[in-house]
N, C-alpha and C. Protein backbone atom coordinates (compact mmCIF):
# COMPACT_ATOMS: atom_id res chain seq x y z
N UNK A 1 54.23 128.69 129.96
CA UNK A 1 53.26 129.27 129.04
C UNK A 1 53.96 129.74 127.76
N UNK A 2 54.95 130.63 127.78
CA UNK A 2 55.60 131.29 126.89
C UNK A 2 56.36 130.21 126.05
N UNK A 3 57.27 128.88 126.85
CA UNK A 3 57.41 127.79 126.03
C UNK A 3 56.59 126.63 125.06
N UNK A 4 55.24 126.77 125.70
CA UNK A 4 54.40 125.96 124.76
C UNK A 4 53.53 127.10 123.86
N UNK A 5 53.52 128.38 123.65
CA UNK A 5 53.30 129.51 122.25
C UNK A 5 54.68 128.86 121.40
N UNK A 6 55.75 129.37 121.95
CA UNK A 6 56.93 128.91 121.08
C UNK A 6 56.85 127.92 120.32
N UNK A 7 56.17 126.53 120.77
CA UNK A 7 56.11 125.31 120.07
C UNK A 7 55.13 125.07 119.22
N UNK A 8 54.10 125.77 119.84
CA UNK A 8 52.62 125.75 118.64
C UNK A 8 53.07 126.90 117.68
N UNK A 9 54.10 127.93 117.87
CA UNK A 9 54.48 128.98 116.48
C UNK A 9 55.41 128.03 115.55
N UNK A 10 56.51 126.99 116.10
CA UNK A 10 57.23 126.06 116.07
C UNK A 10 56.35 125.57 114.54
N UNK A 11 55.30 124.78 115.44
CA UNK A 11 54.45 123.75 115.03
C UNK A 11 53.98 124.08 113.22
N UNK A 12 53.58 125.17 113.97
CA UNK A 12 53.02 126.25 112.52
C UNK A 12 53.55 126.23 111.53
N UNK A 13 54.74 127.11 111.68
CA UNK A 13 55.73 126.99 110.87
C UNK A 13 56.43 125.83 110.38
N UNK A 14 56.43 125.01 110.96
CA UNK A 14 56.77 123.69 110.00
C UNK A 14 55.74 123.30 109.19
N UNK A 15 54.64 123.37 109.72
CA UNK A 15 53.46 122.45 108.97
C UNK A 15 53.03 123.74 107.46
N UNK A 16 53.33 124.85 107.44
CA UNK A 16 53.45 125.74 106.77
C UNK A 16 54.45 125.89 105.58
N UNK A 17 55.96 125.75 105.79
CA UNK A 17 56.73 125.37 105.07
C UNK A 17 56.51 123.61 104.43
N UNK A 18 56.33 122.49 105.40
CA UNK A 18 55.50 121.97 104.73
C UNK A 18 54.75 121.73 103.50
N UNK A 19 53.88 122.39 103.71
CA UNK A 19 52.72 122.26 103.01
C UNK A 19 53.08 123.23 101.90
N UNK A 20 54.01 124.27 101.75
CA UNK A 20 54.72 125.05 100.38
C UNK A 20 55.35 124.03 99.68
N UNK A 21 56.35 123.37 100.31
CA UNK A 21 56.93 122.62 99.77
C UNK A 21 56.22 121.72 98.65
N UNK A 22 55.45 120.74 99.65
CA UNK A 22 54.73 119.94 98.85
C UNK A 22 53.94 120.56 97.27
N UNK A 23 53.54 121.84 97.68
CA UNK A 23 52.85 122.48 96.62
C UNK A 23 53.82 122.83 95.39
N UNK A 24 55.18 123.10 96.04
CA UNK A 24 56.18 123.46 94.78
C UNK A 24 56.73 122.37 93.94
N UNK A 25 57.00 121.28 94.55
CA UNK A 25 56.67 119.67 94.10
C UNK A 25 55.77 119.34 93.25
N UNK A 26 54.52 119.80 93.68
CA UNK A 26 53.43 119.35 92.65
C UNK A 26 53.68 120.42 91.18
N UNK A 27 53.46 121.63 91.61
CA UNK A 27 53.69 122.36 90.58
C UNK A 27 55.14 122.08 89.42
N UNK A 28 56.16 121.81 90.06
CA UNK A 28 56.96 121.04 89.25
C UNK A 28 57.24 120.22 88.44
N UNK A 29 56.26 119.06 89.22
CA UNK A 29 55.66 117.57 88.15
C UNK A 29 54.73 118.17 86.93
């Protein structure tokens, strides 16, 4: 149980940094 929270917080957080990224990219262009 406690290992698949870890992976969906995991999950999050990538798709989160992610999706900053991409936005600081755009704002750059």
């Amino acid at each position: 149980m406690s290992r698949d929270n870890k992976l969906i917080v995991a999950y999050k957080l990538l798709i989160v940094s992610w999706m900053m990224f991409l936005v600081i990219l755009l704002l750059d262009g």
